[in-house]
C-alpha atoms as a PDB file:
ATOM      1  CA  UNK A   1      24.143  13.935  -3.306  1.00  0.00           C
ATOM      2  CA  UNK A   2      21.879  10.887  -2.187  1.00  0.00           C
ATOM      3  CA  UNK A   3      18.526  13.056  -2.191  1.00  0.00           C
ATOM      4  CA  UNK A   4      17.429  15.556  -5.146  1.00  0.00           C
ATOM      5  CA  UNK A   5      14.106  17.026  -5.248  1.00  0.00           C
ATOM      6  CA  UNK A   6      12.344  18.561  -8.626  1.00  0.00           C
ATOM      7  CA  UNK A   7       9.206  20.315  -8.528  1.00  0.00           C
ATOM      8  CA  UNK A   8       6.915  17.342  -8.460  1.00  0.00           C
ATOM      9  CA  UNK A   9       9.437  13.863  -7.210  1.00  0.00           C
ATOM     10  CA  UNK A  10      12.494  13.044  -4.625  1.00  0.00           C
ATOM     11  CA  UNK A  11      14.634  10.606  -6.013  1.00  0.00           C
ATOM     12  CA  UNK A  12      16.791   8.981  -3.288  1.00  0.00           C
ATOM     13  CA  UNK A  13      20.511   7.430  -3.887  1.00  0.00           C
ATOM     14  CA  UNK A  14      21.889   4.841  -1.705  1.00  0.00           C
ATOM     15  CA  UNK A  15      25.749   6.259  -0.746  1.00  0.00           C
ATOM     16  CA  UNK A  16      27.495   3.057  -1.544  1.00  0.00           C
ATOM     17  CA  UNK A  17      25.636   2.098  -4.952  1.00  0.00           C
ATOM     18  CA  UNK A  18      23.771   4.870  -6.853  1.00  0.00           C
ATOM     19  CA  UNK A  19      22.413   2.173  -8.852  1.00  0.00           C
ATOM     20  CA  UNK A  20      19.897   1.005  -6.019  1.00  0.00           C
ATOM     21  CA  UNK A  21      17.222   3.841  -5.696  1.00  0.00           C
ATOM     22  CA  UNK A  22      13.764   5.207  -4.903  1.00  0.00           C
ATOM     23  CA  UNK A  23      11.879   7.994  -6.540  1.00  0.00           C
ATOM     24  CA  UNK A  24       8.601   9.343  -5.222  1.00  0.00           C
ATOM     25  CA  UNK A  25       5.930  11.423  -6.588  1.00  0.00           C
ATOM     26  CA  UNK A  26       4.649  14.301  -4.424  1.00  0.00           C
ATOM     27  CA  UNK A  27       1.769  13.320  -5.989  1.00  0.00           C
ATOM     28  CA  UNK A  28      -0.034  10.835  -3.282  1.00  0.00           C
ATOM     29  CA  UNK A  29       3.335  10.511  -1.752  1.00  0.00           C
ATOM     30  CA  UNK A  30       3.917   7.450  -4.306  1.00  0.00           C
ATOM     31  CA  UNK A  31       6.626   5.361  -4.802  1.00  0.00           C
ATOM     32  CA  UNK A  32       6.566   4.552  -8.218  1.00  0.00           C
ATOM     33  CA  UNK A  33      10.183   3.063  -8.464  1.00  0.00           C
ATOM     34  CA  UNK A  34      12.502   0.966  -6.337  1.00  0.00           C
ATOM     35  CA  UNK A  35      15.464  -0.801  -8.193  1.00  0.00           C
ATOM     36  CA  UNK A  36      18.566  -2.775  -6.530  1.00  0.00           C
ATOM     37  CA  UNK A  37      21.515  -2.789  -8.261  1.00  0.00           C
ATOM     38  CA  UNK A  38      19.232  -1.008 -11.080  1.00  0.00           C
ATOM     39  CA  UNK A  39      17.014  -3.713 -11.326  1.00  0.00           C
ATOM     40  CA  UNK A  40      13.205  -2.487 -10.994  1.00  0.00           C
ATOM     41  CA  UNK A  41      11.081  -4.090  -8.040  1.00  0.00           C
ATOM     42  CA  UNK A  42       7.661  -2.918  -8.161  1.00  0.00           C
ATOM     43  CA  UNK A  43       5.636  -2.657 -11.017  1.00  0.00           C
ATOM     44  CA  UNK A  44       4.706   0.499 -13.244  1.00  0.00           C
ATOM     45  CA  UNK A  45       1.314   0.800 -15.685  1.00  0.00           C
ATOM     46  CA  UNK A  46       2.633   2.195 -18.881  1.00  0.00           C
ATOM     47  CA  UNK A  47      -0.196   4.270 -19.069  1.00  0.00           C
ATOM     48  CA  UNK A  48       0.296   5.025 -15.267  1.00  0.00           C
ATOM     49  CA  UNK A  49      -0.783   9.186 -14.737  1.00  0.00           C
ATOM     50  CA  UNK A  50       2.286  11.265 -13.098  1.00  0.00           C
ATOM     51  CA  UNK A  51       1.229  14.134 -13.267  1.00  0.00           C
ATOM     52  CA  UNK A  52      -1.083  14.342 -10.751  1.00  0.00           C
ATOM     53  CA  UNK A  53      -4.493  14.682 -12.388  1.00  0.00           C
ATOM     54  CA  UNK A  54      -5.092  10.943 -10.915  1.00  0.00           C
ATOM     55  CA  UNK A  55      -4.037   8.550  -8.693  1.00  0.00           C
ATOM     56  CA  UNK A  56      -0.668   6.417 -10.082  1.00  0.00           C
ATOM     57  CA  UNK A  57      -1.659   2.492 -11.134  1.00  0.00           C
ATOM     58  CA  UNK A  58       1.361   0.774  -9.666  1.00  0.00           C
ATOM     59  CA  UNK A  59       4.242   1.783  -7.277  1.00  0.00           C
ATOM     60  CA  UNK A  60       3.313   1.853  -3.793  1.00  0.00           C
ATOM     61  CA  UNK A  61      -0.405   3.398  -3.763  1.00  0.00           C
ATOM     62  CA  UNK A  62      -1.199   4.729   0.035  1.00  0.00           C
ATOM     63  CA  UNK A  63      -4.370   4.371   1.140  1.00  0.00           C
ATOM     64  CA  UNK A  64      -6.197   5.967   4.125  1.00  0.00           C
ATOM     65  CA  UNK A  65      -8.452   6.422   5.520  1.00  0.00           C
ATOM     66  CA  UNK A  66     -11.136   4.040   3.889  1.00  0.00           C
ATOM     67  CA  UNK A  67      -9.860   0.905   2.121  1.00  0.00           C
ATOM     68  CA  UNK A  68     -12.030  -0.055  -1.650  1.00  0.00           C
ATOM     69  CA  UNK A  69     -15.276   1.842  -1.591  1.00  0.00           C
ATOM     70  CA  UNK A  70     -16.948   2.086   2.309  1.00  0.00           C
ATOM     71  CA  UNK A  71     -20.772   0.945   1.984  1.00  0.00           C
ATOM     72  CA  UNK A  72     -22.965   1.706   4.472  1.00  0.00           C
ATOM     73  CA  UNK A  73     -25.301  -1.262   5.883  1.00  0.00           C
ATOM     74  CA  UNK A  74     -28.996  -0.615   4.304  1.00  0.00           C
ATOM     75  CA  UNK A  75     -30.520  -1.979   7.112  1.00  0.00           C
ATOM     76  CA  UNK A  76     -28.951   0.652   9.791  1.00  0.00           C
ATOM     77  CA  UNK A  77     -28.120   3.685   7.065  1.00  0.00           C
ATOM     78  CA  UNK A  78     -30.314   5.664   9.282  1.00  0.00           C
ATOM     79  CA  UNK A  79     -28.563   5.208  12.600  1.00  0.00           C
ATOM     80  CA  UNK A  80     -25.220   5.193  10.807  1.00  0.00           C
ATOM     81  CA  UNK A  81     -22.630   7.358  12.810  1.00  0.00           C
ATOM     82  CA  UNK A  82     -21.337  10.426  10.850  1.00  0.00           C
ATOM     83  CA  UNK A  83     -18.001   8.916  10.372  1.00  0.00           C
ATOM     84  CA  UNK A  84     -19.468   6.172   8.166  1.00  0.00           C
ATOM     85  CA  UNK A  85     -21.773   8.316   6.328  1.00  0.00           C
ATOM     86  CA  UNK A  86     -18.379  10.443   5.571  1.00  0.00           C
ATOM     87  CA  UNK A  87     -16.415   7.506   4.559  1.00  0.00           C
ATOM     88  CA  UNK A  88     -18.892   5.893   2.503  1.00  0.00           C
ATOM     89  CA  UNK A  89     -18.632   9.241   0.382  1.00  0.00           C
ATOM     90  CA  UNK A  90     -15.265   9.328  -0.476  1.00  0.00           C
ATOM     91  CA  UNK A  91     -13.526   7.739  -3.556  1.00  0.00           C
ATOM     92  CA  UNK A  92     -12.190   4.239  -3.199  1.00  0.00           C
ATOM     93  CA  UNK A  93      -9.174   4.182  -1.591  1.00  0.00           C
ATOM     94  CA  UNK A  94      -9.550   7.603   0.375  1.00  0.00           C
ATOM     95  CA  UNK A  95      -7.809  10.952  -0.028  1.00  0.00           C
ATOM     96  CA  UNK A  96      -4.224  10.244   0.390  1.00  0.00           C
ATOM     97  CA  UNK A  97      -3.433   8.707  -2.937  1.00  0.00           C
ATOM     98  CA  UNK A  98      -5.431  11.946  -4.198  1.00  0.00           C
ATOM     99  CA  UNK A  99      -3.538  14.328  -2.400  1.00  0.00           C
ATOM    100  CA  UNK A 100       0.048  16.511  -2.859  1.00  0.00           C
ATOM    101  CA  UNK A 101       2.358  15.470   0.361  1.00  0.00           C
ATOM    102  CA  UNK A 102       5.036  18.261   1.843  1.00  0.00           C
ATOM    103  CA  UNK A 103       8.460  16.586   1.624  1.00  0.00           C
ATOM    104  CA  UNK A 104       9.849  17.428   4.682  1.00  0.00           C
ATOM    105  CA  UNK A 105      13.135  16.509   3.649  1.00  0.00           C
ATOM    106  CA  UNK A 106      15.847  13.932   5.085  1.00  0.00           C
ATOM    107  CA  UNK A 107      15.915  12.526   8.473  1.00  0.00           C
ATOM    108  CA  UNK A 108      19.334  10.373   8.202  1.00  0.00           C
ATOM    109  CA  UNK A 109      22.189  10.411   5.412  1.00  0.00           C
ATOM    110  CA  UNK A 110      22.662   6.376   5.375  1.00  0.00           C
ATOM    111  CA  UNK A 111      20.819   4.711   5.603  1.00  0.00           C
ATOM    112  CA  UNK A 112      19.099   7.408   3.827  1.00  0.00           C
ATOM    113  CA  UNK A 113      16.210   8.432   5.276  1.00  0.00           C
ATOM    114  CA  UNK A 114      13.462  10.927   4.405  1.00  0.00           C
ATOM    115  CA  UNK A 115       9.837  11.889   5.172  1.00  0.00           C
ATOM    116  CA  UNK A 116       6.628  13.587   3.775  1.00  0.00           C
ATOM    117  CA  UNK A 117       4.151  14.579   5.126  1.00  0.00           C
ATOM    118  CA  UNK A 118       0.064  15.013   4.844  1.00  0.00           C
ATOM    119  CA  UNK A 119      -2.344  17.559   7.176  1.00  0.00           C
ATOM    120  CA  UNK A 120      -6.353  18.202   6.330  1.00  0.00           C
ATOM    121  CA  UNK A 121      -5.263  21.749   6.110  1.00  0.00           C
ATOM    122  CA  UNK A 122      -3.035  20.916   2.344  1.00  0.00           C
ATOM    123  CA  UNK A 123      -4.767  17.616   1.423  1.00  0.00           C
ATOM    124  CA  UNK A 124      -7.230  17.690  -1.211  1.00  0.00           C
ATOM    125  CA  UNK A 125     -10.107  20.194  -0.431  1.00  0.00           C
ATOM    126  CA  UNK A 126     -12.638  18.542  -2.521  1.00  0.00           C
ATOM    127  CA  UNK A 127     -12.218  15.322  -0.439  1.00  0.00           C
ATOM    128  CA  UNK A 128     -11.374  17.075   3.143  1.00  0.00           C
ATOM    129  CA  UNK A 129     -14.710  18.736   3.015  1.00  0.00           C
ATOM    130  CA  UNK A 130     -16.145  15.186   2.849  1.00  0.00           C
ATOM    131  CA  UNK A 131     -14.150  13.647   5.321  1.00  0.00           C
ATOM    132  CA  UNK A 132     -13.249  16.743   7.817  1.00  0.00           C
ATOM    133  CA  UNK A 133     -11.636  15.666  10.519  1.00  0.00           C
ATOM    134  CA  UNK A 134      -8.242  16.721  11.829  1.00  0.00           C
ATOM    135  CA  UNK A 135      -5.636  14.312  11.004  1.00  0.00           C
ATOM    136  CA  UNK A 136      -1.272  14.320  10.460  1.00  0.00           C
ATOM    137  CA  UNK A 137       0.570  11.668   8.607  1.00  0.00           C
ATOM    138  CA  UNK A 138       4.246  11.250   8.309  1.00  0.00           C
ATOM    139  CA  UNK A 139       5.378   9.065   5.974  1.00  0.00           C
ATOM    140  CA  UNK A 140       9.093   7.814   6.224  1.00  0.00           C
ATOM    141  CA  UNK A 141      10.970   5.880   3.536  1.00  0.00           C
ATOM    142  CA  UNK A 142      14.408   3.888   4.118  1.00  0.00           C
ATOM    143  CA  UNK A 143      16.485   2.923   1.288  1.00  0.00           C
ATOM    144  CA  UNK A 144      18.659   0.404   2.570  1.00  0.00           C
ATOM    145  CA  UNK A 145      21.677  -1.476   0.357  1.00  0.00           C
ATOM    146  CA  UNK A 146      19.052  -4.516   0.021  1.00  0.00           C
ATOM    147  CA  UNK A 147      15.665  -3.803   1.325  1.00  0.00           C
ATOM    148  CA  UNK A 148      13.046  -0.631   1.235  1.00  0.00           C
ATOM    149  CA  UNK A 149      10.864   0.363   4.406  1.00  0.00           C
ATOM    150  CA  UNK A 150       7.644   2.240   3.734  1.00  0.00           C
ATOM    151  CA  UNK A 151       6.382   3.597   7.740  1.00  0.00           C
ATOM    152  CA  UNK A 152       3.242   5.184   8.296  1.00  0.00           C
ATOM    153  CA  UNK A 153       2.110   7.923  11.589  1.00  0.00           C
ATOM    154  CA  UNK A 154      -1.362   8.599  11.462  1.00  0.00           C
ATOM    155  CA  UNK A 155      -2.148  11.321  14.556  1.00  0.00           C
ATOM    156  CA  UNK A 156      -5.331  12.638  15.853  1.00  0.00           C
ATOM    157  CA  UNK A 157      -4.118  15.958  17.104  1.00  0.00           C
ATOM    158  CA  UNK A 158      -4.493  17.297  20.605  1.00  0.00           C
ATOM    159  CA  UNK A 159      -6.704  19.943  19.005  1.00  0.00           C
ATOM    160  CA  UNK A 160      -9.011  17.932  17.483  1.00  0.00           C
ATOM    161  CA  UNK A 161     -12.429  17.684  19.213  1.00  0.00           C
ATOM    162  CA  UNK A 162     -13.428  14.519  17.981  1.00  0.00           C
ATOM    163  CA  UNK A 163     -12.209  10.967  17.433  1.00  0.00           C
ATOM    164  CA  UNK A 164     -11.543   9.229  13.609  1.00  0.00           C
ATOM    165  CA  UNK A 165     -11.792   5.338  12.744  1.00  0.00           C
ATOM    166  CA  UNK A 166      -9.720   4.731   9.635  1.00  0.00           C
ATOM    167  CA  UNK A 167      -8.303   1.931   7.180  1.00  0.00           C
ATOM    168  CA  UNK A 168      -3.975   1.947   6.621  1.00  0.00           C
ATOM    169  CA  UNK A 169      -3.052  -0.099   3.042  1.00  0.00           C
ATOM    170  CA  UNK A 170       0.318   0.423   1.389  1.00  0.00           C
ATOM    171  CA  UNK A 171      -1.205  -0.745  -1.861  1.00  0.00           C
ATOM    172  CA  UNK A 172       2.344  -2.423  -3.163  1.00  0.00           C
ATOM    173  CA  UNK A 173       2.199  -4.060  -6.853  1.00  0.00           C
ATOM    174  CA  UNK A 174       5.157  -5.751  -7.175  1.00  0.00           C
ATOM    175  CA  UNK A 175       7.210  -6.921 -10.833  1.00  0.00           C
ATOM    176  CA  UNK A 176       7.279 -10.413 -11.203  1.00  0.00           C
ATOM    177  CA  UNK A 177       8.396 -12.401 -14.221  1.00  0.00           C
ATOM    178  CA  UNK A 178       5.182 -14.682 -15.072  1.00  0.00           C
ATOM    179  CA  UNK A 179       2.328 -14.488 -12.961  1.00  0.00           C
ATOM    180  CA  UNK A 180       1.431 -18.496 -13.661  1.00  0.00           C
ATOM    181  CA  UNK A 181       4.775 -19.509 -12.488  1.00  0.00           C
ATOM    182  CA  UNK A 182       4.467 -17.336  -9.483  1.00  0.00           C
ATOM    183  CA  UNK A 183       3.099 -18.116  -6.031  1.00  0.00           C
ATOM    184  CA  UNK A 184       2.753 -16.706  -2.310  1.00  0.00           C
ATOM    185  CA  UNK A 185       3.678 -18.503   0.443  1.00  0.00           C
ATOM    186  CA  UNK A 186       3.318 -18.630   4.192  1.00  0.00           C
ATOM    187  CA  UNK A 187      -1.131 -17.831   4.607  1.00  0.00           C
ATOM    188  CA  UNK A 188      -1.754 -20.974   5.193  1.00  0.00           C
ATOM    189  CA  UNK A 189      -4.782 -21.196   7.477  1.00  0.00           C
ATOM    190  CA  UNK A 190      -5.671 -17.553   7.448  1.00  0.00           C
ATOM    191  CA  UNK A 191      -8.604 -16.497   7.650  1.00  0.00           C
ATOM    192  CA  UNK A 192      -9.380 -14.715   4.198  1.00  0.00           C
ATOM    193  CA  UNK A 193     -12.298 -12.874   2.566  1.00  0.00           C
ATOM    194  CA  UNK A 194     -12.710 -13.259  -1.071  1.00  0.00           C
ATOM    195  CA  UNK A 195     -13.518  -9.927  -2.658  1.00  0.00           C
ATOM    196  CA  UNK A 196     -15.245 -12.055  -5.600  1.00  0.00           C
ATOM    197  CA  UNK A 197     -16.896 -14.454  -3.807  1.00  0.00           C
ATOM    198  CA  UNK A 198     -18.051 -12.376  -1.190  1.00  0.00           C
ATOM    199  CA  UNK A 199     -17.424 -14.948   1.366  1.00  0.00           C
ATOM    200  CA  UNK A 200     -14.888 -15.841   4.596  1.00  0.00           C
ATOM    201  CA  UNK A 201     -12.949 -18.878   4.450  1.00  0.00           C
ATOM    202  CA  UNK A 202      -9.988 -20.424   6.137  1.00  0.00           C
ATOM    203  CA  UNK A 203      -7.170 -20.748   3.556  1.00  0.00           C
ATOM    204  CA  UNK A 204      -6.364 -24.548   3.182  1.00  0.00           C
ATOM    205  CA  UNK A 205      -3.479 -24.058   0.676  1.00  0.00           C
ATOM    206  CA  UNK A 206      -0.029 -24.355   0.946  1.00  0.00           C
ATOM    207  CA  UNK A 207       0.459 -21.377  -1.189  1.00  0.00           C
ATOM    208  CA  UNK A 208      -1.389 -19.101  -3.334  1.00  0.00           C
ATOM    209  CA  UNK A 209      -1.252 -19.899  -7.053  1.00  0.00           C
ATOM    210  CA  UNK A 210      -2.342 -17.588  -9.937  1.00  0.00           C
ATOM    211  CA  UNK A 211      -4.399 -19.388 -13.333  1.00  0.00           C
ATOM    212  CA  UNK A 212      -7.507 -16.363 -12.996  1.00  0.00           C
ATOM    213  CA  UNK A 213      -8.262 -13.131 -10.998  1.00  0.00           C
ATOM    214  CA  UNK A 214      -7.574 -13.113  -7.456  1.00  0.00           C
ATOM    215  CA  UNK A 215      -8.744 -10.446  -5.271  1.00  0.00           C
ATOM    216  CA  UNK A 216      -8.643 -11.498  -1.597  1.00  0.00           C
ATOM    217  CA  UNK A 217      -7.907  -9.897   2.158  1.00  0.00           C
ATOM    218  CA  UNK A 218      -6.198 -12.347   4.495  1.00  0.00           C
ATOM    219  CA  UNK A 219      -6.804 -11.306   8.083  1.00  0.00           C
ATOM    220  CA  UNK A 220      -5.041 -11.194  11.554  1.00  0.00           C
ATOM    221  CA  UNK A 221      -1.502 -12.713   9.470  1.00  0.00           C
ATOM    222  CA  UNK A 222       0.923 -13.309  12.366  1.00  0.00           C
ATOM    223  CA  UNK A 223       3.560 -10.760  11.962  1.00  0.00           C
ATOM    224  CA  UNK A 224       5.869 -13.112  12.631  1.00  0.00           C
ATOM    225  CA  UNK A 225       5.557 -14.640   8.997  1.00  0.00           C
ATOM    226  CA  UNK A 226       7.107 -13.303   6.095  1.00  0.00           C
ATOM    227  CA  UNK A 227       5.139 -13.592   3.409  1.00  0.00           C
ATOM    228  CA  UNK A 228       7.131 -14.765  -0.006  1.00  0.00           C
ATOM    229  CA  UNK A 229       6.387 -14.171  -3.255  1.00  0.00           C
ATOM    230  CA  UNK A 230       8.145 -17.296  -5.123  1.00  0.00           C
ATOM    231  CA  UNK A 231       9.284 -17.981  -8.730  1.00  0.00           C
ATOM    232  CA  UNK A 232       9.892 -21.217  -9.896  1.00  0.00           C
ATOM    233  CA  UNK A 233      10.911 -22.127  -6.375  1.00  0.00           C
ATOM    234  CA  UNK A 234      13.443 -18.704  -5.933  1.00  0.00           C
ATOM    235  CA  UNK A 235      11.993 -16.031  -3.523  1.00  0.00           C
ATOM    236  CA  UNK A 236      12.174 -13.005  -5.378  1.00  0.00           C
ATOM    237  CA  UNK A 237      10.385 -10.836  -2.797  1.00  0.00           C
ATOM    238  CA  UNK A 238       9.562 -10.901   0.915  1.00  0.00           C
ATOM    239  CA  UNK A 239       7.495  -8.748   2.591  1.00  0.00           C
ATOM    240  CA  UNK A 240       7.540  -8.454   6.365  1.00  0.00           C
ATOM    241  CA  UNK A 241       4.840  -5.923   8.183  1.00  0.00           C
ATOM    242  CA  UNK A 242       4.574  -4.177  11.416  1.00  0.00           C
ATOM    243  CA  UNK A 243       1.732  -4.055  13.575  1.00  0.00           C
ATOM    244  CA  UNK A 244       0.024  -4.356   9.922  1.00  0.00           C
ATOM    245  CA  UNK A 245      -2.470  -7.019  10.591  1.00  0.00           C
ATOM    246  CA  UNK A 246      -3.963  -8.036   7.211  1.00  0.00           C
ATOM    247  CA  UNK A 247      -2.411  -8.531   3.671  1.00  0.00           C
ATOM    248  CA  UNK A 248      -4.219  -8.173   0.218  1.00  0.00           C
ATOM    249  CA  UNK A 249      -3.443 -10.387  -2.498  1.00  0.00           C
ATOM    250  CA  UNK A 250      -4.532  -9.219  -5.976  1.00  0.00           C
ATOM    251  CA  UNK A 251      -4.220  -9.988  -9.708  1.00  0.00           C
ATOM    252  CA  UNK A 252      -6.738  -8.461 -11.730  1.00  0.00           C
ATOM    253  CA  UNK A 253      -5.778 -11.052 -14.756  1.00  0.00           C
ATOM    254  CA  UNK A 254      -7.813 -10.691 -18.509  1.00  0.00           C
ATOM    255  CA  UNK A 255     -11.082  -8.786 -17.941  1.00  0.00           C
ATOM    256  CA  UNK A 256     -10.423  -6.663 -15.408  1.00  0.00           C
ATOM    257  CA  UNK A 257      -7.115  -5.348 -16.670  1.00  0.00           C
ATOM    258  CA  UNK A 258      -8.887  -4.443 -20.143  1.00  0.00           C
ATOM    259  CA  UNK A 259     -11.325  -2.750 -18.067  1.00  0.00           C
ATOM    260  CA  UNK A 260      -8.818  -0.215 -16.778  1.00  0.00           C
ATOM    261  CA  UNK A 261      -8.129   2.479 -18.880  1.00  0.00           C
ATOM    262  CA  UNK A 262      -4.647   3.153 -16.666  1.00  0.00           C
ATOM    263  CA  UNK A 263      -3.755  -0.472 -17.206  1.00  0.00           C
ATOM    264  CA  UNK A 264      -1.123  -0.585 -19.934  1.00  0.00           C
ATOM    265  CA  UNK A 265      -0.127  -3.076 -21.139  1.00  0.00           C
ATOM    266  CA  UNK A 266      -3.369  -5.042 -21.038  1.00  0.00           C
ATOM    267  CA  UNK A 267      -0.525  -7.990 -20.382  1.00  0.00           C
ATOM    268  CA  UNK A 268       0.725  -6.127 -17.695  1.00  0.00           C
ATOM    269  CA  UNK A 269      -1.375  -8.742 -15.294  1.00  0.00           C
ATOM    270  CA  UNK A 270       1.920 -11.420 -15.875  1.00  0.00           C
ATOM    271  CA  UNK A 271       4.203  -9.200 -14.633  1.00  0.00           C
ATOM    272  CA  UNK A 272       2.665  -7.986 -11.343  1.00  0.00           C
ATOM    273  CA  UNK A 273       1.285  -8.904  -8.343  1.00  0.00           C
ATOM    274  CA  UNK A 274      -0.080  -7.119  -5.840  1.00  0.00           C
ATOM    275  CA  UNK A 275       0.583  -7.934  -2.021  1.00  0.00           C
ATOM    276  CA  UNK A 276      -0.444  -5.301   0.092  1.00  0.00           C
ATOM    277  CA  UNK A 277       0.231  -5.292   4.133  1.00  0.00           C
ATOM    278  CA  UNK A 278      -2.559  -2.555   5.966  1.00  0.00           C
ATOM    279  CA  UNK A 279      -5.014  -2.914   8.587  1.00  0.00           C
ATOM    280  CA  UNK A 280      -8.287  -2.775   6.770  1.00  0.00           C
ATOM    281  CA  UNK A 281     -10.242  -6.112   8.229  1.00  0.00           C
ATOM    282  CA  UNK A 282     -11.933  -3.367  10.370  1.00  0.00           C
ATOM    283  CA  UNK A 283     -10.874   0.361  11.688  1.00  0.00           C
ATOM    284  CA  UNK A 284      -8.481   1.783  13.769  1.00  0.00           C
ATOM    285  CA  UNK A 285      -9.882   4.505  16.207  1.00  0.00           C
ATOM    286  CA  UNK A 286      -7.841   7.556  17.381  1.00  0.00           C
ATOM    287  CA  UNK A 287      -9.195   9.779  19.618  1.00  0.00           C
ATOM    288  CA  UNK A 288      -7.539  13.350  19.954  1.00  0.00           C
ATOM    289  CA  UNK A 289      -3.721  13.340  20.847  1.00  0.00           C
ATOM    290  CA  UNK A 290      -3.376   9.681  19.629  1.00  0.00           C
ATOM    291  CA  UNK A 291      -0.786   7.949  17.451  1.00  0.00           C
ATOM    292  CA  UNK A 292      -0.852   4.951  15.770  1.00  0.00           C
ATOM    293  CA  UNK A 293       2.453   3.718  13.635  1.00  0.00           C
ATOM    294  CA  UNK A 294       3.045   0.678  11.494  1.00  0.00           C
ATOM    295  CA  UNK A 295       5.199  -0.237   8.346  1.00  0.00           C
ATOM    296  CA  UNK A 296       6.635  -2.654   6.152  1.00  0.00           C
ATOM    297  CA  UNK A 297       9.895  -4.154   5.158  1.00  0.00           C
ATOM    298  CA  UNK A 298      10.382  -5.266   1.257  1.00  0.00           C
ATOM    299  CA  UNK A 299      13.557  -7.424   0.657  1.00  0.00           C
ATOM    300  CA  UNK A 300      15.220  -9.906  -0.998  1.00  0.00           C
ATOM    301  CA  UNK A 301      15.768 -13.353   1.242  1.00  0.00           C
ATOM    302  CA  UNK A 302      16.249 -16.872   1.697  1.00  0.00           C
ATOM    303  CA  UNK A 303      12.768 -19.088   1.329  1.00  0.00           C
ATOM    304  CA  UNK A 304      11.432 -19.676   3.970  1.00  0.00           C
ATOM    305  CA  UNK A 305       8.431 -22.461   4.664  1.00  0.00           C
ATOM    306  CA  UNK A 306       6.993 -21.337   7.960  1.00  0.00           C
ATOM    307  CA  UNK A 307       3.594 -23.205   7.028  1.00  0.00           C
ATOM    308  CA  UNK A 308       2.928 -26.208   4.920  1.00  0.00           C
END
């Protein structure tokens, strides 16, 4: 049997070697393990919650439908649309990381295939009260023999009387061997804003290097690059995104890392990286009986320079 489901995960089985897998918790809909050949991918806080009273730290996080924490501009607060006023109330990150998915069971036996799914009438109440506006996601996972695909549908149903603007971020940390011998490659000359700096600048380096926090959105990344993340010269993971415009880059390095109580090991910071592909440089509007769709592509492959 490929797929088993318990009470709160799905653990999926690839037919030709049981060894590679994916388990998800209902919880948020959250990968929180993908190995090849048994070999772990992303990376898992020790102190990571999975039983649902919180979102997990690590895995594949989901967020929608407001990336970090939505402020509202002081000087036009007042005119401020209701959808922003809503948004600006949730948690960071949204509901969907905060909310039990329906597994909906699997689509294809091999590769194998399956899909959850999210409505406002089961996501979290607390949180749909804030943000109440119609809304279906399907979320459909593909284990393949050497590569995992994560794709999102976000739909505005034909019911709904109003339109929604939202953020898309599969919030992927990834397990790396030592963060200072680790680098990403291919954003060259992006466009990025530095969540520390609070500034926009156009990246000038060839890659992206780790020696202190880094917490930064590159915007409009062609899809057509691959972005790499390198170890001492070997590509040990590429990530390739569909209509997925933007990619986060984060390491939250000493201080921040012993300022998270669900960050265990406070060295856990050398082993991770985060590099997640969403659409969060602005929103995405849906009006009723709209569909948007995008996903991304984790693999091993050759390096690949496409910008020096």
């Amino acid at each position: 049997m490929t797929v088993q489901e318990t009470e709160s995960f799905v653990i999926v089985k690839h037919p030709e070697n049981p060894e590679t897998s994916v388990t998800i918790l209902k919880y948020g809909a959250t990968v929180y393990s993908w190995k090849l050949a048994n070999k772990e991918q992303l990376w898992l806080s020790d102190a990571a919650k999975l039983d649902g009273s919180k979102p997990v730290r690590g895995g594949i996080p989901l967020v929608f439908p407001v990336f970090g924490k939505h402020q509202l501009d002081t000087a036009t607060a007042n005119i401020a649309n209701a959808n922003d006023v809503k948004l600006s109330k949730l948690p960071q990150h949204g509901l969907a990381r905060n909310s039990t998915w329906e597994f909906l069971g699997q689509t294809k036996e091999n590769p194998p295939t399956i899909q959850f799914g999210l409505y406002s009438e089961i996501a979290n109440k607390e949180l749909t009260s804030i943000w109440d506006y119609d809304f279906e996601l399907i979320y459909t996972i593909e284990l393949n023999k050497d590569s995992l695909k994560t794709e999102i549908e976000v739909s505005n149903p034909a019911k709904s009387d109003k339109s929604f603007k939202f953020n898309w971020l599969f919030h992927t940390y990834l397990r790396i061997e030592d963060i200072e011998d680790t680098f990403i490659s291919n954003l060259k000359g992006v466009n990025v804003y530095d969540q520390l700096l609070k500034q926009s600048y156009n990246d000038v380096q060839p890659v992206v290097t780790f020696h202190e926090e880094v917490d930064r959105v590159y915007k409009n990344v062609r899809e057509d690059r691959d972005i790499q993340v390198v170890d001492k010269g070997k590509p040990i993971h590429t990530i390739k995104r569909i209509n997925l415009p933007d990619a986060v880059v984060w390491n939250p390095w000493v201080n921040k890392s012993n300022g998270m109580s669900d960050f265990e090991p406070k060295t856990g910071f050398k082993k991770m990286v985060c590099v997640e592909p969403g659409h969060v440089h602005d929103f995405i509007v849906l009006s009723p009986g709209s569909k948007w769709k995008a996903s991304q592509i984790l693999s091993k492959d050759e390096l690949k320079y496409q910008v020096i």
